[in-house]
Protein backbone atom coordinates (compact mmCIF):
# COMPACT_ATOMS: atom_id res chain seq x y z
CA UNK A 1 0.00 0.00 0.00
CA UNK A 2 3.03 2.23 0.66
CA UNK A 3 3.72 2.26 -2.72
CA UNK A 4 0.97 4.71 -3.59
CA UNK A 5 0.68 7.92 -3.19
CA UNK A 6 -2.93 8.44 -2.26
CA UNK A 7 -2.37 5.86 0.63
CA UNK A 8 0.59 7.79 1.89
CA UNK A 9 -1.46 11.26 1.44
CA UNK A 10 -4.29 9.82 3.22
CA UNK A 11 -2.11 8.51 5.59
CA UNK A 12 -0.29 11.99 6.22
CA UNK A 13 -3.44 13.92 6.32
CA UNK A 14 -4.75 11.42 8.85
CA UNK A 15 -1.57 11.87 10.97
CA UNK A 16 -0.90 15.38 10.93
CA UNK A 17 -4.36 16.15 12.03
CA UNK A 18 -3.90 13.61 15.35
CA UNK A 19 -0.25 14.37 16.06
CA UNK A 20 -1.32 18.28 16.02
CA UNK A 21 -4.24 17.71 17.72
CA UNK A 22 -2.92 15.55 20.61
CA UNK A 23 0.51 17.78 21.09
CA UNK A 24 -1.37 21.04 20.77
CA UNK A 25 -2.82 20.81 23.70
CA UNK A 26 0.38 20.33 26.19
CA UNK A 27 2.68 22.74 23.83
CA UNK A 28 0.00 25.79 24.79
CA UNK A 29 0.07 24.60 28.64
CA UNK A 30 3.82 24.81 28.07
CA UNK A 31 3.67 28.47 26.79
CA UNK A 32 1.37 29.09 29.21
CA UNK A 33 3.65 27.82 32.04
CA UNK A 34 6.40 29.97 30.48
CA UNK A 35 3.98 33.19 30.06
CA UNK A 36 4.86 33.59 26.91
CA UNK A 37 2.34 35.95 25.62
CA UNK A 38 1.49 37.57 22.69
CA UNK A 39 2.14 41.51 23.37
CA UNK A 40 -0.95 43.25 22.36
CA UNK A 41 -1.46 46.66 21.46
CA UNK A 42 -4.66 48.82 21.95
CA UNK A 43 -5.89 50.03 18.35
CA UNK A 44 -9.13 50.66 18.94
CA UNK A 45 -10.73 46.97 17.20
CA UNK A 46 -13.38 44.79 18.79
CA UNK A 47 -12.99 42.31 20.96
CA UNK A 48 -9.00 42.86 20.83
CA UNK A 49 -8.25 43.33 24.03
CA UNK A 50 -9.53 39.71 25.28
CA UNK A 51 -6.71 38.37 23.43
CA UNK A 52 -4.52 39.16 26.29
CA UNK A 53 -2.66 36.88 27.75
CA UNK A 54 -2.90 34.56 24.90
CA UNK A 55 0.41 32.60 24.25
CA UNK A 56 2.03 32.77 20.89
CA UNK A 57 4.84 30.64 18.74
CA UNK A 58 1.75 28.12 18.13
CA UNK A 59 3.50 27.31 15.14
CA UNK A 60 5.77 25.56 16.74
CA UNK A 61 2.41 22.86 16.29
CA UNK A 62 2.47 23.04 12.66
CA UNK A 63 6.19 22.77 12.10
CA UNK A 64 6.26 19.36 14.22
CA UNK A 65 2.91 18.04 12.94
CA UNK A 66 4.33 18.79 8.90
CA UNK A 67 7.34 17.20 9.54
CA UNK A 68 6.61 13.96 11.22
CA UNK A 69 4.34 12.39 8.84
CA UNK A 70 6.47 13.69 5.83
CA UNK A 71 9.45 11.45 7.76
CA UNK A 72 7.10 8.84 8.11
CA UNK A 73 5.71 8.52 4.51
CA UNK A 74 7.48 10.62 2.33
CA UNK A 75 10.68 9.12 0.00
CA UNK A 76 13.07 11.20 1.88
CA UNK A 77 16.06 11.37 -0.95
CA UNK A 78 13.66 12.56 -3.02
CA UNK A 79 14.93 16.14 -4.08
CA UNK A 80 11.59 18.15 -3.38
CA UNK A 81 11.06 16.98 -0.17
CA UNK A 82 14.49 18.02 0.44
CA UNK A 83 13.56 21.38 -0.51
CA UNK A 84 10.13 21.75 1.64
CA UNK A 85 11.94 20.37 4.50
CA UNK A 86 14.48 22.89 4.22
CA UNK A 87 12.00 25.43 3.54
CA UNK A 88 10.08 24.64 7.17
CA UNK A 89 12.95 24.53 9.18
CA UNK A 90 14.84 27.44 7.79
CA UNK A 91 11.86 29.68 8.01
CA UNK A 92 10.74 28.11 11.07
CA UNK A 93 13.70 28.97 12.48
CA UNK A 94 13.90 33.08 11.38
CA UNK A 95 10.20 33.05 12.83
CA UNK A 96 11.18 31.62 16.03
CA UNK A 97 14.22 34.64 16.15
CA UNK A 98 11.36 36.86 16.03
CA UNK A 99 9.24 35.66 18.38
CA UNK A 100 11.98 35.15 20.93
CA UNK A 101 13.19 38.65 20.63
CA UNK A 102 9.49 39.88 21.10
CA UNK A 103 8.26 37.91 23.81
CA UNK A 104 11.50 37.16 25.69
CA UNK A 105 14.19 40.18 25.05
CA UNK A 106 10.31 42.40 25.33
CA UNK A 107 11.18 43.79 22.02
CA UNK A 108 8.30 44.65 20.23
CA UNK A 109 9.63 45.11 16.81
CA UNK A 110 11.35 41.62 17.03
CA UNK A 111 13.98 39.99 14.41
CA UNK A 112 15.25 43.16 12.38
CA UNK A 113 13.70 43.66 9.05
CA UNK A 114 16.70 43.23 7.04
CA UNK A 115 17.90 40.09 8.68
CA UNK A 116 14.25 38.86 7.84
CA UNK A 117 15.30 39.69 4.28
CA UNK A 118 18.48 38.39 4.59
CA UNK A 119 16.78 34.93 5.77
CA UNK A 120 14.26 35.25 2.74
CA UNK A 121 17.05 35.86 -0.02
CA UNK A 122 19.18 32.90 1.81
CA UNK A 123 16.17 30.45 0.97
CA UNK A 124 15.23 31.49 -2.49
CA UNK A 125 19.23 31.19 -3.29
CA UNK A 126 18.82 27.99 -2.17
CA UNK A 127 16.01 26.83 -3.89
CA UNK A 128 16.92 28.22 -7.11
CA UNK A 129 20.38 27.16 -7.19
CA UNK A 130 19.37 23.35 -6.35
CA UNK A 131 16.51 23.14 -8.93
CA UNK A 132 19.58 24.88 -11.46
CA UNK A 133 21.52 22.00 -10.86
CA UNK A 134 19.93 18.79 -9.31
CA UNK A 135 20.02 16.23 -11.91
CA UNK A 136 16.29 14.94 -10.52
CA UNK A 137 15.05 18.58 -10.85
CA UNK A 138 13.84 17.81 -14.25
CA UNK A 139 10.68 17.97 -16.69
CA UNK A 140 8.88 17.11 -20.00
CA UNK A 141 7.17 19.47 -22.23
CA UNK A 142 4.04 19.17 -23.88
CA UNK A 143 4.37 18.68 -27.50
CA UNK A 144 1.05 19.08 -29.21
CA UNK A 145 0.38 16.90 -32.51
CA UNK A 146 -2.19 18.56 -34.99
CA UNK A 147 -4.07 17.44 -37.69
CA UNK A 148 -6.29 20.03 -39.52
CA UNK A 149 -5.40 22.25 -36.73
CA UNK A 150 -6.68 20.19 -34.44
CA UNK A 151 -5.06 18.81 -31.05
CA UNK A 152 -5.04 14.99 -31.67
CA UNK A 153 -2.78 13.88 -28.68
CA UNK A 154 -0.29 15.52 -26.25
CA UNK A 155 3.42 14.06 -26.12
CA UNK A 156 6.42 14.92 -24.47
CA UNK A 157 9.55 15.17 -24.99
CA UNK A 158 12.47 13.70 -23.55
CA UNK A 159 13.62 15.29 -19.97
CA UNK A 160 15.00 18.67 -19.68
CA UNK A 161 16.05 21.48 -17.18
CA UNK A 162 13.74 23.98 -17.82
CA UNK A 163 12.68 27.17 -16.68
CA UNK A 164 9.55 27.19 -18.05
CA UNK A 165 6.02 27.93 -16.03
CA UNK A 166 2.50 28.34 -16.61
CA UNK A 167 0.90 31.15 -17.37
CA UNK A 168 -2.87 30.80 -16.45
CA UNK A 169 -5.52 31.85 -18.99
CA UNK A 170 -3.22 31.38 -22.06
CA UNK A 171 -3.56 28.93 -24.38
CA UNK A 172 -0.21 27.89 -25.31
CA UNK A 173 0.81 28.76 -21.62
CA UNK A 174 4.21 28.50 -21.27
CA UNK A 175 6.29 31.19 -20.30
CA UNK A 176 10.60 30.56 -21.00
CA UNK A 177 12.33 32.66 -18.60
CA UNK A 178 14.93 32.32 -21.58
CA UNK A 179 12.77 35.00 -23.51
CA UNK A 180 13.65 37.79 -20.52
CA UNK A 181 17.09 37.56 -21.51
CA UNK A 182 16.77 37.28 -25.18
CA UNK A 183 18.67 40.40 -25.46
CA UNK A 184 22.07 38.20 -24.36
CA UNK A 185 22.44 35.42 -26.66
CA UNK A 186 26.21 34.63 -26.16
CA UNK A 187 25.52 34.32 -22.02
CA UNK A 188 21.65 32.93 -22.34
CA UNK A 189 21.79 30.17 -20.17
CA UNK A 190 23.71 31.69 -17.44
CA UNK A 191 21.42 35.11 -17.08
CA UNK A 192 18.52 32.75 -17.48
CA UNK A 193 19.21 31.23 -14.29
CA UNK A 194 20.36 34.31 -12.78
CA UNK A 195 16.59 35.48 -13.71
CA UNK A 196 14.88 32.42 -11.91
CA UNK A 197 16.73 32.16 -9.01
CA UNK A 198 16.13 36.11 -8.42
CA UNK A 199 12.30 35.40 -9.41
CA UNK A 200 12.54 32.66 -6.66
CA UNK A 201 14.09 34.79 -4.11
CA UNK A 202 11.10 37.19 -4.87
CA UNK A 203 8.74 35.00 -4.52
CA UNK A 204 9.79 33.57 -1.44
CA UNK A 205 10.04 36.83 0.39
CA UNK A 206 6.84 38.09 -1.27
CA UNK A 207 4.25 34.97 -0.30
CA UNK A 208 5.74 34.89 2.96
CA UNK A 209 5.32 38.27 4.12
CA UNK A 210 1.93 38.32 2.69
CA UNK A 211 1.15 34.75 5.00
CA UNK A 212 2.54 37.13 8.23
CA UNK A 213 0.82 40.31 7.57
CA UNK A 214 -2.67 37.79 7.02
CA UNK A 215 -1.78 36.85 10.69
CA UNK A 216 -4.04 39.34 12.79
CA UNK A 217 -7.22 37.38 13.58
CA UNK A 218 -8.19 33.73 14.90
CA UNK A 219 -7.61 31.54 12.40
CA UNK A 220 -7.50 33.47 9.48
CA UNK A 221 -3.75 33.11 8.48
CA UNK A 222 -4.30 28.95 9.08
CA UNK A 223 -7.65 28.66 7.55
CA UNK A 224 -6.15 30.66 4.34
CA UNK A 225 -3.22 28.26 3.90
CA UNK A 226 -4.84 24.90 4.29
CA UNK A 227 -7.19 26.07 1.18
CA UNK A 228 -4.05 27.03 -0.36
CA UNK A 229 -2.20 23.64 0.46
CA UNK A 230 -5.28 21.66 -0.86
CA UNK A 231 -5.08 23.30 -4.78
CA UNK A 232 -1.19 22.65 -4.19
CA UNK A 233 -1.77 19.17 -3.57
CA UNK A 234 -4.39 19.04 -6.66
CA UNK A 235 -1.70 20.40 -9.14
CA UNK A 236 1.47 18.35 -7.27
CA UNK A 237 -0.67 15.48 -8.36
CA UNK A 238 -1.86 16.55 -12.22
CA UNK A 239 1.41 17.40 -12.86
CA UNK A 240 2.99 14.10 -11.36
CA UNK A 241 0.87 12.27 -12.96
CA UNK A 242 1.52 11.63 -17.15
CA UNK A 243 -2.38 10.52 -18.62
CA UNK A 244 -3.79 13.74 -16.37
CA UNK A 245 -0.78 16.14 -17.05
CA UNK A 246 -1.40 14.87 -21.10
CA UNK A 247 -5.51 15.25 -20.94
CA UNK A 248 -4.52 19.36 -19.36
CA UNK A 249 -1.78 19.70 -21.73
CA UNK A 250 0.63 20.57 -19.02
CA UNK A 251 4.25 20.39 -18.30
CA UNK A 252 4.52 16.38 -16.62
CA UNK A 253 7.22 16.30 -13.66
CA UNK A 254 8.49 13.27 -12.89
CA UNK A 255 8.90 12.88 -8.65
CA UNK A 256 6.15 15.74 -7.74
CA UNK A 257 3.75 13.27 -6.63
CA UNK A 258 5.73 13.13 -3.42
CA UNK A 259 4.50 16.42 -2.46
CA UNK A 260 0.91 15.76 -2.56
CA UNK A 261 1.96 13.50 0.30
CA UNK A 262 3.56 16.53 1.86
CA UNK A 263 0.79 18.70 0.99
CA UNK A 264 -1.74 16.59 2.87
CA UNK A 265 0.93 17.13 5.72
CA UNK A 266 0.78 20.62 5.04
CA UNK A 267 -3.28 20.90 5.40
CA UNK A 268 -3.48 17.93 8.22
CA UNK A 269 -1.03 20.50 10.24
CA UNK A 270 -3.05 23.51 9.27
CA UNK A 271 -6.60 22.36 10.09
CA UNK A 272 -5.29 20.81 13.58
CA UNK A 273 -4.03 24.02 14.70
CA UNK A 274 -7.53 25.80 14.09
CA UNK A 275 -8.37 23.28 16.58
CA UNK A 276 -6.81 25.70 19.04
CA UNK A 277 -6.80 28.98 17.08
CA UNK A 278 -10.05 29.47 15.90
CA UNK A 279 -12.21 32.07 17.00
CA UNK A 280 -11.62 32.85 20.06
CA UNK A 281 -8.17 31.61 19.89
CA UNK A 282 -6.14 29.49 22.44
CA UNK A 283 -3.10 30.27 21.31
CA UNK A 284 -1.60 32.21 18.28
CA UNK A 285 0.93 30.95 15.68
CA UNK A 286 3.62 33.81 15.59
CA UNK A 287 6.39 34.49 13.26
CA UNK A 288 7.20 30.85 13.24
CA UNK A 289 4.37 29.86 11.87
CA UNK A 290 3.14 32.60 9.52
CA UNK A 291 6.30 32.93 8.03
CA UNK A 292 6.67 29.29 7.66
CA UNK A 293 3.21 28.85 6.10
CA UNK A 294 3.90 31.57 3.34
CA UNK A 295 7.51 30.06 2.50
CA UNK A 296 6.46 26.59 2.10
CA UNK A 297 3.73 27.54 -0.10
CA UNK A 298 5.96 29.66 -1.92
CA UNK A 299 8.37 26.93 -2.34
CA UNK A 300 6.02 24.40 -3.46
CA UNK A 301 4.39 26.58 -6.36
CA UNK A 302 7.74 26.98 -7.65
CA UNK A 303 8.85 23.27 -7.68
CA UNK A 304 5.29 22.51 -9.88
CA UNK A 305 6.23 25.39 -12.29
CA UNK A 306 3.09 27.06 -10.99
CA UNK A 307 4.52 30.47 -9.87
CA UNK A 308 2.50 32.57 -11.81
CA UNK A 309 -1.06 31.64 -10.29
CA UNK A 310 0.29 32.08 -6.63
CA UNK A 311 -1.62 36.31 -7.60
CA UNK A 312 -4.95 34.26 -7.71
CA UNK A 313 -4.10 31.23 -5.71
CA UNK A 314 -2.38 33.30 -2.88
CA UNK A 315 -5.12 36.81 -3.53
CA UNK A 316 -5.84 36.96 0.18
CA UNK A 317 -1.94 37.31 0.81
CA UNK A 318 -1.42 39.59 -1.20
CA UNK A 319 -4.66 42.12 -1.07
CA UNK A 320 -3.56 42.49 2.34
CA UNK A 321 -0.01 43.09 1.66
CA UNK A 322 -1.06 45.66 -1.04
CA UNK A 323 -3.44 47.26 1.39
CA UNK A 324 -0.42 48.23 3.56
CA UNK A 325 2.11 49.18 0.69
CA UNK A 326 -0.90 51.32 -0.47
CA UNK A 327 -1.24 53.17 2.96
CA UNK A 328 2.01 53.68 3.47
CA UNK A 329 2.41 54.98 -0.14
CA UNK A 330 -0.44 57.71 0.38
CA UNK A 331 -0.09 58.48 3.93
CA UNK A 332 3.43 59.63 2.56
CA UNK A 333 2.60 61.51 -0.19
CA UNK A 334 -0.17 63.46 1.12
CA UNK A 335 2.30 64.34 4.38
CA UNK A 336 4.50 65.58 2.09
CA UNK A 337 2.15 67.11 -0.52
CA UNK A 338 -0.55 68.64 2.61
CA UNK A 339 1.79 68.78 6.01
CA UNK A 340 -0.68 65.66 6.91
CA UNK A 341 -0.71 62.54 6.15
CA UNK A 342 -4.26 61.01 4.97
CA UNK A 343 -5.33 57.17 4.62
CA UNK A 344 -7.00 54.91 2.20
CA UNK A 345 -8.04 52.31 4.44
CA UNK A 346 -9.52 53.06 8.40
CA UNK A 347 -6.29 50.85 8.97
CA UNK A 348 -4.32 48.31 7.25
CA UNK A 349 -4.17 45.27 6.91
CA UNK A 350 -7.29 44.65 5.42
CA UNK A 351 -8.46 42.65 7.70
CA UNK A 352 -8.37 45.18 10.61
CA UNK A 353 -10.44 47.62 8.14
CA UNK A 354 -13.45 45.55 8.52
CA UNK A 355 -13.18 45.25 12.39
CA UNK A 356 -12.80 49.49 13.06
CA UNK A 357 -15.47 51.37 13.57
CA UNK A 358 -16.32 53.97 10.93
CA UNK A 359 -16.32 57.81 11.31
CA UNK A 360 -14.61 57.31 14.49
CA UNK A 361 -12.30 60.63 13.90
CA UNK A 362 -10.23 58.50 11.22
CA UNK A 363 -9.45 60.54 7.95
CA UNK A 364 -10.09 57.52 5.49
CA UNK A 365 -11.18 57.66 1.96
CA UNK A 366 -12.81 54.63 2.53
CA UNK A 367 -15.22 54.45 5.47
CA UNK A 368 -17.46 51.29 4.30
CA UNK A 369 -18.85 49.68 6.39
CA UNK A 370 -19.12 51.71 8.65
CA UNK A 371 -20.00 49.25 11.77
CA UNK A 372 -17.52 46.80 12.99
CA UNK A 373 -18.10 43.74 11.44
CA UNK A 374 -17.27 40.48 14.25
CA UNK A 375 -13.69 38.81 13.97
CA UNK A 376 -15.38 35.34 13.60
CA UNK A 377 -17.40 36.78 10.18
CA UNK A 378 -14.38 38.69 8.41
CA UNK A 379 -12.46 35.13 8.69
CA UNK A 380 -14.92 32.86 7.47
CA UNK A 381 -15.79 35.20 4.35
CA UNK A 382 -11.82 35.62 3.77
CA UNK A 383 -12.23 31.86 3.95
CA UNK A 384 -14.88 31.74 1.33
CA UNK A 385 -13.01 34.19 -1.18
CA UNK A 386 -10.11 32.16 -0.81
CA UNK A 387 -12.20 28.51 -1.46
CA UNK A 388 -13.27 31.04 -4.67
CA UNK A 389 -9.87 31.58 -5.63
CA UNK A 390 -8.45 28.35 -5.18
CA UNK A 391 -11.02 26.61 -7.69
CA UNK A 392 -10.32 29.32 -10.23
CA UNK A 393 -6.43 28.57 -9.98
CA UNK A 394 -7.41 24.72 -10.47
CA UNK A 395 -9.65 25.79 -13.24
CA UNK A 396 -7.11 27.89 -14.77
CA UNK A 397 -5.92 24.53 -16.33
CA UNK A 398 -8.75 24.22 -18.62
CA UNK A 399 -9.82 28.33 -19.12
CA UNK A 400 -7.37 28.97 -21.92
């Protein structure tokens, strides 16, 4: 039965969700025990000053309840889970910096931002570097045969390092990193790689800031990411597999099935810990786990040449990212334009939006709505948008 990979999914799914569960319980008594709280500041939001006293570095759960079962029933020398390994621990381990600083050194702004960056650029140089030159990191195009213009059957060709990925709602959807460097024809290869692995580094640092800044109410950040891990697992296994990856007319890589078996680690891990952290929440994730979440989902869409739909798959990431870049942006400008500095959003992330009261003295070009809407609804309907996203990612396959 270990020899397929829906039995070792199942399997993983089945023990993240009990290891989590069953741990979770005596790691929060343990961060009780050791009072280490999450440091809570008054802004004004419903309901937001219950949280305290709440212990944080939760994630701390997820990291141990991904990485047994993927010991257990993942093929370990297989390169990718290499990689996703890698990409928990290391991240796990810049959260868990930050955390420690903040609750223990009682330094609110925690790890410093540019050895957060510094962590972030380490990984992506990583990953892109091994992918560039693993032998295993391989795949097979899609080679179309036509007759009257018409798609008869999907081959492929023989196995190649590529740095091709999809591009969703195209046709012929393959983008070449090769063709952003067109321009250098005697050094192709080399700035070609040079391209990916700084696309990778972007990436990395991109999905999992978005995953921390989505960390502000129960549950939302986990809830987010196990939709997230289950379209991962959907394309890990499409693309893994050749009759499905033919019938999409996708690129087939050989050795991604292994991480639909850590994918269903991934969302066992994820939907345990809202055991605890759902509304109201029993303890909080922290760095360690936000940061971790975003990265390994980063990771992952990279490895499946699937980059490109993380903007749809990933939109509640990143609308809340781009709701704080944008309120920086135009708080600055108008200080600078007027002598005072004027908002977009009652307050950023976009979360926190929805829970503040409107026309409560805050100069905001958006005011809607203008009662506090509960923590426990703002979640579940980011939940729902991102279930909405998710299937249009999946469906991206066939729209083109």
């Amino acid at each position: 039965m270990f020899r397929y990979i829906s039995f070792r999914s199942a399997m993983a799914l089945i023990f993240s969700l009990v290891i989590s569960t069953i741990i979770g319980r005596r790691i929060i008594e343990k961060l009780q025990r050791m009072q280490v709280d999450e440091v809570v500041r008054d802004l004004g939001l419903e309901g937001q000053m219950k949280k305290i006293g709440t212990p944080t570095m939760g994630g701390i759960i997820i990291i141990i309840s991904i990485i047994l079962p993927v010991l257990l029933f993942c093929r370990l020398l297989d390169v990718y889970v290499i990689l996703m390994l890698i990409t928990t621990l290391w991240l796990g381990s810049i959260g868990f910096l930050d955390d420690y600083i903040k609750v223990f050194k009682k330094n609110k702004s925690g790890l410093s931002g540019k050895f957060k960056i510094v962590g972030q650029v380490g990984l992506g140089f990583i990953v892109g570097l091994t992918l560039y030159l693993s032998p295993a990191a391989i795949m097979h195009e899609n080679v179309e045969i036509r007759r009257n213009d018409i798609i008869t059957e999907v081959k492929y060709s023989p196995a190649v390092k590529s740095t091709q990925t999809t591009i969703p709602f195209v046709k012929n959807n393959n983008l070449d990193y090769r063709d952003l460097v067109s321009f250098m024809p005697s050094r192709r290869t080399a700035a070609t790689w040079i391209v990916f692995v700084l696309i990778t580094i972007f990436i990395v640092a991109a999905v999992s800031n978005g995953a921390n800044l989505t960390d502000g109410l129960d549950g939302l950040a986990a809830g987010s990411s196990a939709i997230i891990g289950v379209a991962l697992g959907i394309l890990a296994y499409v693309s893994s597999n050749i009759k499905y990856a033919a019938y999409l007319n996708i690129m087939y890589i050989p050795g991604s099935a292994e991480l639909s078996v850590f994918a269903a680690a991934f969302i066992g891990a994820t939907i345990g810990f809202l055991w605890y952290n759902a509304y109201p929440a029993q303890v909080f994730m922290g760095d360690i786990g936000s940061l971790t979440l975003g990265g390994i989902i980063a990771v992952f869409a990279i490895i499946i040449h699937k980059e490109l739909l993380l903007p749809i798959l990933c939109g509640v990431f990143f609308t809340e990212s781009i709701s704080v870049m944008l309120q920086v942006a135009y708080f600055k400008y108008t200080k600078k334009k007027y002598g005072v500095g004027k908002r977009i959003f009652k307050m950023t992330p976009l979360h926190h939006h929805f829970q503040k009261q409107g026309n409560a003295g805050i100069d905001a070009l958006i005011q809607k709505p203008l009662a506090a809407i509960p923590e426990s609804k703002i979640v579940v309907r980011f939940w729902l948008i991102g279930i909405i996203l998710a299937a249009l990612a999946i469906a991206t396959l066939k729209m083109r």
